[in-house]
Protein backbone atom coordinates (compact mmCIF):
# COMPACT_ATOMS: atom_id res chain seq x y z
CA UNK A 1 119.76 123.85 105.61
CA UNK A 2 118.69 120.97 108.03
CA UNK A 3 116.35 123.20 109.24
CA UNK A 4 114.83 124.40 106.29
CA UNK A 5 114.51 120.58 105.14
CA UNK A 6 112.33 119.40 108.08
CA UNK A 7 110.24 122.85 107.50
CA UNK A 8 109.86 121.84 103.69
CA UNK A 9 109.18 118.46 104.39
CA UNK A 10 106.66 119.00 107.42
CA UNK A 11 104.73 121.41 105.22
CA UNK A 12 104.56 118.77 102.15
CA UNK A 13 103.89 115.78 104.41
CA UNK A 14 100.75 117.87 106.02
CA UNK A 15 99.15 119.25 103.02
CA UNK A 16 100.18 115.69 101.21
CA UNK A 17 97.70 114.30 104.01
CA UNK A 18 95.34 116.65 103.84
CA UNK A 19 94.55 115.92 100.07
CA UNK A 20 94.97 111.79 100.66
CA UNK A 21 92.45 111.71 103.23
CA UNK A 22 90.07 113.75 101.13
CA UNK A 23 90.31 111.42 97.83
CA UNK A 24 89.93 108.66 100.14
CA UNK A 25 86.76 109.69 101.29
CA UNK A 26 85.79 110.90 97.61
CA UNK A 27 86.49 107.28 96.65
CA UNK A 28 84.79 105.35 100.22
CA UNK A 29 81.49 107.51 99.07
CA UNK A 30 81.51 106.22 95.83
CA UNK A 31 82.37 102.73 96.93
CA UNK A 32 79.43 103.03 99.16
CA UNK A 33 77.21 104.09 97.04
CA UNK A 34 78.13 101.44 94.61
CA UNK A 35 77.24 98.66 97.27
CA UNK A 36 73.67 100.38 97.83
CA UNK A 37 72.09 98.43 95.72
CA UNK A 38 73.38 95.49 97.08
CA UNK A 39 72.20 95.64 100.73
CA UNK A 40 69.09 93.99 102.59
CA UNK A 41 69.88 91.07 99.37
CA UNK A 42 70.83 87.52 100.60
CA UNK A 43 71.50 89.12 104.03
CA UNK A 44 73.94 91.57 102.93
CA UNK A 45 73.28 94.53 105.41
CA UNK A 46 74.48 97.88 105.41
CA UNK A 47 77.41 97.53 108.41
CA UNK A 48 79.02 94.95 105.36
CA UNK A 49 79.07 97.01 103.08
CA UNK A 50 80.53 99.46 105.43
CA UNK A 51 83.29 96.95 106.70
CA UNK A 52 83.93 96.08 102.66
CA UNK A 53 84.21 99.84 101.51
CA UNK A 54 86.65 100.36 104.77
CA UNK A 55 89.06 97.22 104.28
CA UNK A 56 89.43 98.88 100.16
CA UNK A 57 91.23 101.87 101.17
CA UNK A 58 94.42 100.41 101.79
CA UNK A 59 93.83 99.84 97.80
CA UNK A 60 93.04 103.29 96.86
CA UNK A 61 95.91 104.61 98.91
CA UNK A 62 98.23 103.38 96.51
CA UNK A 63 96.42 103.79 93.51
CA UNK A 64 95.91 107.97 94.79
CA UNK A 65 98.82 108.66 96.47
CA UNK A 66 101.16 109.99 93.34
CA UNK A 67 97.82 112.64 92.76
CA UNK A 68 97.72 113.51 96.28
CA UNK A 69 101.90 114.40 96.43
CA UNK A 70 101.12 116.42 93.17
CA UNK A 71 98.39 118.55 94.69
CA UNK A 72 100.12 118.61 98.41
CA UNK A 73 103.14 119.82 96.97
CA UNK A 74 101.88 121.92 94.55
CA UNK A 75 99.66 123.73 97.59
CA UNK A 76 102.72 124.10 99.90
CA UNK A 77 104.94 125.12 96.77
CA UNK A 78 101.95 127.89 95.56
CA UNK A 79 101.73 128.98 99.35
CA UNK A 80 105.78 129.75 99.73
CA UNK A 81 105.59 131.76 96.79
CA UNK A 82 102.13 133.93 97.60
CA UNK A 83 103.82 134.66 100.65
CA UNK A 84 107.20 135.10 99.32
CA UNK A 85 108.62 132.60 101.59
CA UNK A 86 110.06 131.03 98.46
CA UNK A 87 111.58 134.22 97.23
CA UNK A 88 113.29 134.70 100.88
CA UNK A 89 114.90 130.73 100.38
CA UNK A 90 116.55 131.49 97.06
CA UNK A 91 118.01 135.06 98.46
CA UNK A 92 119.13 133.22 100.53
CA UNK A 93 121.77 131.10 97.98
CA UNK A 94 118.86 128.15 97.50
CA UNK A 95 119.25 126.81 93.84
CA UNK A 96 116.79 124.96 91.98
CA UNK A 97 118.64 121.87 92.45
CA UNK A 98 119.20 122.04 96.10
CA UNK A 99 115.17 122.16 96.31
CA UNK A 100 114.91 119.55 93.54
CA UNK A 101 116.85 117.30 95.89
CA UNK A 102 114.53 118.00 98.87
CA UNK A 103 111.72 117.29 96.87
CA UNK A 104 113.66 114.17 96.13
CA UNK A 105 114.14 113.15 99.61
CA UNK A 106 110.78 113.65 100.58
CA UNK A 107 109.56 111.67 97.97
CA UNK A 108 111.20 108.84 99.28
CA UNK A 109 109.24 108.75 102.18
CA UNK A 110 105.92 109.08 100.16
CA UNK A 111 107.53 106.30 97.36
CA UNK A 112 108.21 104.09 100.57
CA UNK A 113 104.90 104.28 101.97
CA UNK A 114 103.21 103.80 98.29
CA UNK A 115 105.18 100.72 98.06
CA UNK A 116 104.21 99.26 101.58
CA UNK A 117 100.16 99.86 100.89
CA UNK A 118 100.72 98.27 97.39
CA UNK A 119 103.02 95.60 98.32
CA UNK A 120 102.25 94.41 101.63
CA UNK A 121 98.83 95.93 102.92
CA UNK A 122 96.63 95.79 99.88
CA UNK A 123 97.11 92.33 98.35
CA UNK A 124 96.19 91.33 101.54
CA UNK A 125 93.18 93.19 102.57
CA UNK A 126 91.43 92.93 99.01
CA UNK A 127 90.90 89.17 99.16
CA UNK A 128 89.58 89.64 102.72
CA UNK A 129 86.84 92.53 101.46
CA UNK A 130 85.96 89.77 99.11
CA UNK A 131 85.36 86.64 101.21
CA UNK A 132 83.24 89.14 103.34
CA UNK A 133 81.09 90.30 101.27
CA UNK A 134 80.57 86.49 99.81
CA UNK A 135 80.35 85.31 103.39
CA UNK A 136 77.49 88.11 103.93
CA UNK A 137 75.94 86.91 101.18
CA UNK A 138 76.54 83.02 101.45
CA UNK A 139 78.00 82.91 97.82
CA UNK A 140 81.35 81.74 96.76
CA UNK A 141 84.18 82.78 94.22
CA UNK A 142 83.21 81.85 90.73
CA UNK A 143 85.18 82.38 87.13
CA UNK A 144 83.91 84.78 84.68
CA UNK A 145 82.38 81.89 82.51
CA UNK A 146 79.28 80.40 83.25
CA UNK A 147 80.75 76.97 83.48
CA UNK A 148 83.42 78.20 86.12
CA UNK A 149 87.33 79.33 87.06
CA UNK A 150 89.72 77.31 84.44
CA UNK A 151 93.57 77.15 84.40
CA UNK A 152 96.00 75.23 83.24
CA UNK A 153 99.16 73.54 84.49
CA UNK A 154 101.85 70.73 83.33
CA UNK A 155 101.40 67.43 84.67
CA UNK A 156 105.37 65.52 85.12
CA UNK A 157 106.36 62.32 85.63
CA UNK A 158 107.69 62.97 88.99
CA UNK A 159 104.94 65.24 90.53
CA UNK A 160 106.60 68.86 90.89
CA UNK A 161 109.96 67.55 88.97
CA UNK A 162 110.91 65.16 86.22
CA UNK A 163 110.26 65.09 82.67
CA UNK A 164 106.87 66.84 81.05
CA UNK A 165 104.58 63.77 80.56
CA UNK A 166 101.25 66.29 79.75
CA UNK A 167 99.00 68.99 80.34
CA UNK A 168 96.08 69.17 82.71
CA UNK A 169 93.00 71.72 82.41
CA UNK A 170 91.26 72.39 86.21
CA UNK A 171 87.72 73.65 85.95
CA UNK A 172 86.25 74.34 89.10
CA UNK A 173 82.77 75.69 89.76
CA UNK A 174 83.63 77.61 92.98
CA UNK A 175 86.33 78.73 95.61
CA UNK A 176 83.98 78.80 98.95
CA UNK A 177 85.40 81.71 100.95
CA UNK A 178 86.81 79.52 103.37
CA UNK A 179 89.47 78.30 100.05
CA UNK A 180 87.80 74.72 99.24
CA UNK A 181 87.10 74.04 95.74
CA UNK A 182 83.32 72.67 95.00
CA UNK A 183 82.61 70.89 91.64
CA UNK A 184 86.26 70.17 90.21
CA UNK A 185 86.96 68.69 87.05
CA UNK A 186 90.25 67.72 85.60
CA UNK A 187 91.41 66.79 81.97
CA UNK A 188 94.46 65.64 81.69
CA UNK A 189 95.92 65.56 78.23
CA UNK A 190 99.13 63.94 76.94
CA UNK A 191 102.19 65.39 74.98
CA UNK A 192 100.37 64.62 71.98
CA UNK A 193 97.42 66.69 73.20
CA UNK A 194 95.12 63.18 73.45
CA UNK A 195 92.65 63.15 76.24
CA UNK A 196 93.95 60.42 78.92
CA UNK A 197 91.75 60.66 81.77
CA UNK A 198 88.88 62.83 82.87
CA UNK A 199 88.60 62.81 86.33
CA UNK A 200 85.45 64.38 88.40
CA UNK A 201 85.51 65.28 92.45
CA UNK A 202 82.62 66.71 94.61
CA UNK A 203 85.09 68.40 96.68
CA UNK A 204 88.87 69.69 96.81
CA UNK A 205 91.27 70.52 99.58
CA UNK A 206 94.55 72.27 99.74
CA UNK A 207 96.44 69.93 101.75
CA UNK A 208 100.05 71.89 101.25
CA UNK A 209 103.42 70.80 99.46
CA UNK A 210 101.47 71.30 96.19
CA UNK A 211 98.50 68.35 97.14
CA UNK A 212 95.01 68.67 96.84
CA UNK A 213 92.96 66.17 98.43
CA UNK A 214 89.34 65.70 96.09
CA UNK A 215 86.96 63.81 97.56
CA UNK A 216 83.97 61.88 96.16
CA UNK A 217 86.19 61.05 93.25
CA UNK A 218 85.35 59.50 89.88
CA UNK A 219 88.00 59.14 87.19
CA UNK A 220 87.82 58.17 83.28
CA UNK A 221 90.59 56.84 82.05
CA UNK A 222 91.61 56.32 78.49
CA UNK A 223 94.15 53.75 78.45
CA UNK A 224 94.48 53.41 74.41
CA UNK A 225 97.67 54.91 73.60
CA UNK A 226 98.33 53.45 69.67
CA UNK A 227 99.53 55.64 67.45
CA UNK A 228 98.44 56.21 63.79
CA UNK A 229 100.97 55.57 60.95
CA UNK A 230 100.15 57.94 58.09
CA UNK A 231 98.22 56.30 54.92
CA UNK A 232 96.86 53.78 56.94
CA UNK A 233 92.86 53.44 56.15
CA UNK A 234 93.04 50.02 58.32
CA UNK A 235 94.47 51.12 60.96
CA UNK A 236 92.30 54.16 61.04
CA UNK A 237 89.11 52.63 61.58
CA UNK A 238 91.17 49.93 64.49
CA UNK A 239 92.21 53.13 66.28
CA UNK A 240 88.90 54.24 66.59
CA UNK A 241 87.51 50.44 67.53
CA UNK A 242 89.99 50.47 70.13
CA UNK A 243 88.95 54.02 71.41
CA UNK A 244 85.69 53.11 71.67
CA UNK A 245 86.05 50.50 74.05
CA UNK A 246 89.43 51.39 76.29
CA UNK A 247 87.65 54.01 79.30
CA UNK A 248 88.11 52.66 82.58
CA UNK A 249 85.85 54.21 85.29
CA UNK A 250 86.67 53.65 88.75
CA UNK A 251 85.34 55.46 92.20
CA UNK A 252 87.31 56.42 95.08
CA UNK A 253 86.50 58.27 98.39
CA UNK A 254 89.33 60.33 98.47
CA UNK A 255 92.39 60.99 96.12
CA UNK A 256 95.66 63.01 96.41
CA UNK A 257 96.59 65.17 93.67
CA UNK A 258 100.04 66.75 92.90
CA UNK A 259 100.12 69.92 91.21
CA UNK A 260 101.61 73.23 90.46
CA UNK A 261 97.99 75.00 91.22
CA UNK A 262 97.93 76.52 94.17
CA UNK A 263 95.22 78.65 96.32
CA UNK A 264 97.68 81.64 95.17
CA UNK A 265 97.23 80.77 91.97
CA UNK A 266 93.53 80.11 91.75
CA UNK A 267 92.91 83.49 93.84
CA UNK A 268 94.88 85.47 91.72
CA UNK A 269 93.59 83.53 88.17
CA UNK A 270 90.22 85.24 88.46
CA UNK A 271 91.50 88.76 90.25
CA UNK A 272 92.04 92.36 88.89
CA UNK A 273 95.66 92.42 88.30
CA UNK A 274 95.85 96.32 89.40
CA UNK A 275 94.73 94.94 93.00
CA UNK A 276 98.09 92.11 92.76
CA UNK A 277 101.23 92.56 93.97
CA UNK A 278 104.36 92.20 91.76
CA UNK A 279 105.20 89.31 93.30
CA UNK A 280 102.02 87.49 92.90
CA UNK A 281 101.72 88.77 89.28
CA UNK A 282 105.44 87.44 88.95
CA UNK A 283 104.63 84.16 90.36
CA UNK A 284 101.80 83.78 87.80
CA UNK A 285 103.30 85.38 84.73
CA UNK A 286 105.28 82.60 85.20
CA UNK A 287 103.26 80.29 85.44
CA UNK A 288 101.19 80.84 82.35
CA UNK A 289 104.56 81.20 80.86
CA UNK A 290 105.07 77.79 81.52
CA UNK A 291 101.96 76.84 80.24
CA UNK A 292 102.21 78.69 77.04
CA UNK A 293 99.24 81.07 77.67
CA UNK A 294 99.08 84.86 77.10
CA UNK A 295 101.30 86.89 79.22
CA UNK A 296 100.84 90.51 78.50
CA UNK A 297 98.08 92.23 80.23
CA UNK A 298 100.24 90.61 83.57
CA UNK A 299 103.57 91.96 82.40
CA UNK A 300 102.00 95.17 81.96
CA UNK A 301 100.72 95.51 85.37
CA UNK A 302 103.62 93.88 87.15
CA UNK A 303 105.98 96.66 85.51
CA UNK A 304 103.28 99.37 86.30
CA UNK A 305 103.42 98.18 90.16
CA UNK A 306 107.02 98.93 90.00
CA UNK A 307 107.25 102.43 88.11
CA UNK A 308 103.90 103.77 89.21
CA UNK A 309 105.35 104.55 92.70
CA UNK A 310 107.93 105.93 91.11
CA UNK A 311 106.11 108.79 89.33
CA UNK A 312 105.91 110.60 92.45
CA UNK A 313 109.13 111.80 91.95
CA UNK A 314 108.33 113.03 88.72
CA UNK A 315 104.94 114.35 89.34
CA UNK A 316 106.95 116.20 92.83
CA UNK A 317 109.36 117.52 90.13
CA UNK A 318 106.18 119.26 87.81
CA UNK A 319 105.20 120.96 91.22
CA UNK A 320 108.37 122.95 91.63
CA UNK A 321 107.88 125.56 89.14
CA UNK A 322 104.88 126.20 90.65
CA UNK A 323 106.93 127.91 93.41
CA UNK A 324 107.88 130.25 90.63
CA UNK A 325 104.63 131.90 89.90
CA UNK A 326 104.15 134.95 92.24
CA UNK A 327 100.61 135.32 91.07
CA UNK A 328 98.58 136.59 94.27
CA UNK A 329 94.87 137.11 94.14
CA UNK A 330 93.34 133.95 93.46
CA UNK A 331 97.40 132.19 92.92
CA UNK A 332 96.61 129.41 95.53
CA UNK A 333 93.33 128.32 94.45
CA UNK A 334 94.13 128.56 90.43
CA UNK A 335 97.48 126.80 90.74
CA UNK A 336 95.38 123.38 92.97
CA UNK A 337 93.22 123.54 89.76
CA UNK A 338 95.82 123.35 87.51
CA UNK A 339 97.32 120.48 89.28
CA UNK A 340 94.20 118.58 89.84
CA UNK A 341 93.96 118.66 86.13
CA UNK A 342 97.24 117.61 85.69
CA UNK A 343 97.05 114.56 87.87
CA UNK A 344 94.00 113.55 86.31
CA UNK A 345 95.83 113.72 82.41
CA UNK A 346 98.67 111.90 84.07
CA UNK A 347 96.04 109.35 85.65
CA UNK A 348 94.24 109.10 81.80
CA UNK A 349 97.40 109.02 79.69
CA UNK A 350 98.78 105.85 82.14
CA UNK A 351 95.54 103.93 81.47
CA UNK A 352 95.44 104.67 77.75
CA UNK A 353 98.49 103.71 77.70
CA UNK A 354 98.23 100.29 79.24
CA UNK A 355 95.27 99.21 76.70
CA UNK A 356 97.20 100.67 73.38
CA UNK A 357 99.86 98.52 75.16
CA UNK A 358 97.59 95.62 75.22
CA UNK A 359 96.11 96.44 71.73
CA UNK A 360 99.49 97.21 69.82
CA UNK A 361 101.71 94.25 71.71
CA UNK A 362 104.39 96.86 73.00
CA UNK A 363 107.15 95.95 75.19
CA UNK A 364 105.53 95.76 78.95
CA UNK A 365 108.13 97.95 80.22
CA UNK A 366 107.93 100.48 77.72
CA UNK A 367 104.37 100.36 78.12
CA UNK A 368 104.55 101.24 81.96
CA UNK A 369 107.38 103.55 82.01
CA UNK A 370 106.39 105.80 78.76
CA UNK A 371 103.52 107.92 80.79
CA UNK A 372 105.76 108.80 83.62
CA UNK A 373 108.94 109.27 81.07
CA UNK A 374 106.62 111.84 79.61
CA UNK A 375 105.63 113.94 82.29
CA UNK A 376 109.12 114.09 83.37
CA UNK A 377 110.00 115.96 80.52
CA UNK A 378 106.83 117.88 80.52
CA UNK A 379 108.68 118.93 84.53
CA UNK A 380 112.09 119.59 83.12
CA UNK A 381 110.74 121.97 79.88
CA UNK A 382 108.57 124.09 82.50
CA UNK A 383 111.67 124.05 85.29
CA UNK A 384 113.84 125.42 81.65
CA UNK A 385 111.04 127.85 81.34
CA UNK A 386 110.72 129.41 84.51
CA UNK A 387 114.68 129.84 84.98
CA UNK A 388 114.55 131.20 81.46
CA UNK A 389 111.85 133.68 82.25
């Protein structure tokens, strides 16, 4: 049985291969041709946009890789049973479950190697593609508003600890490749949601231990703190005197600022969360928890990065009855097609189901889990079927 393991599994890890490096050069074509139009502009040349399209495809290994075990096994599975190699095995006392648990196994190693690209490789190399093709380009990281990147945090008496003394909006113009902030503005509110200092730098440096040293600093500060009683007409139109007249401005070289922002945070507050990893997605769905800001399109994808992988097991699962079908002339070819369309539905019905998600405010995990939950039982009604039949 050991033996026929490593023959199953070389077979599957081959052909599994075979079809990953051919969607990854479907996918580095398109790439490139998407950059065309980009090069000979602000010196961008054609060997970047080579070196950006390359430093992807640790990206679009894990977004690929449960299609490419589909079709890979679905090959190898189609190919035992043209040449009744398949028919031999279960003469031979092989049960469906015994090759449903080699399937399993080898899965494993493809789950493992999803999670590694996804995890560890990708999160990384994305944000490098990025600050290339700025750096090519001599442009920097802006937000999706004209007026810049925003985020939020909570602003405590103590710096990182202590009691909840306000909020503080950052706005910042641009992240230069090298991770300096350019044109920062900060307004800092109190509990009370009253605007108590505005405070403008040229320039902003992660120093470490949560600090940010902004330079060329100017800072508006509203020192009027009154409150209103209710009814009061008088003291109205006093509160409003005294407004008027307490902003202190005052101009320092250099100032320290504590804060729960971090370069993590600001590079992952304007990315694609399909290119984070669940950790950095977990690290800021907590933060805008904290914040009180919307949560759900992160939730989503940090559960998807965790049961995505998984699907190759299921997807693995709808190959085996393939193995069934002794169809000859023409078997091979018909049965890759039928699995190509297959991994494309399963592809579709996982993004549809993240927006209705989205749109409908389902649970996150149900949201992630309910595609691959449904081609699992799609795999289980055709295994029923070809045992039946």
């Amino acid at each position: 049985m050991k033996i026929l393991q490593r023959y199953l599994a070389v077979s599957i890890l081959q052909a599994v291969a075979f079809v990953l490096v051919a969607f990854l050069a479907l996918q580095a074509f398109m790439d490139l041709t998407g950059e065309l139009p980009s090069i000979g502009k602000n010196g961008y040349a054609i060997q970047h946009a080579f070196l950006y399209v390359l430093i992807l495809l640790p990206g679009h290994v894990y977004e690929v890789m449960p299609l490419a075990a589909l079709i890979g096994t679905i090959y190898t599975m189609a190919q035992f049973a043209s040449t009744s190699e398949f028919t031999i095995m279960r003469a031979s006392s092989m049960s469906t479950g015994m090759v449903a648990w080699m399937l399993a196994k080898i899965g494993v190693v493809l789950v493992i190697v999803t999670f590694i690209f996804g995890e560890l490789i990708a999160p990384r190399t994305a944000p490098i593609a990025d600050k290339i093709k700025l750096a090519a380009r001599g442009a920097a990281i802006s937000g999706e508003f004209r007026s810049g990147m925003w985020t939020k945090d909570i602003v405590k008496s103590e710096g990182m600890t202590g009691t909840v003394t306000g909020s503080r909006f950052f706005n910042v113009r641009e992240v230069l490749p090298d991770g300096q902030l350019a044109d920062v503005k900060l307004y800092e509110f109190d509990t009370n949601f009253r605007l108590r200092s505005l405070t403008l730098a040229k320039s902003a440096t992660y120093q470490g231990d949560n600090t940010w040293r902004l330079a060329d600093v100017t800072e508006n500060l509203f020192t009027n703190s009154a409150l209103l009683k209710p009814g009061s007409e008088a003291n109205v139109e006093n509160h409003y005197a005294q407004a008027s007249s307490a902003v202190t401005t005052r101009h320092s070289d250099t100032l320290d600022l504590v804060s729960e922002i971090t370069p993590k945070i600001l590079s992952v507050s304007g990315a694609d969360p399909d290119r984070m990893s669940a950790n950095e997605l977990a690290v800021y769905t907590r933060h805008l928890q904290e914040n009180k800001q919307e949560t759900e399109r992160f939730k989503i994808a940090f559960w998807k990065k965790l049961f995505d992988p998984l699907a190759i097991f299921v997807l693995m699962a709808l190959a085996l009855p393939f193995a069934y079908l002794h169809t000859r002339a023409g078997g091979v070819s018909l049965k890759i097609f039928v699995g190509i369309m297959i991994g494309v539905s399963f592809l579709l019905i996982n993004t549809l189901f993240s927006h209705l998600g989205l749109l409908s405010t389902w649970p996150a995990i149900l949201t992630a889990i309910a595609p691959s939950a449904l081609f699992l039982l799609l795999a289980l009604g055709a295994l029923w079927w070809v045992e039946r039949h």
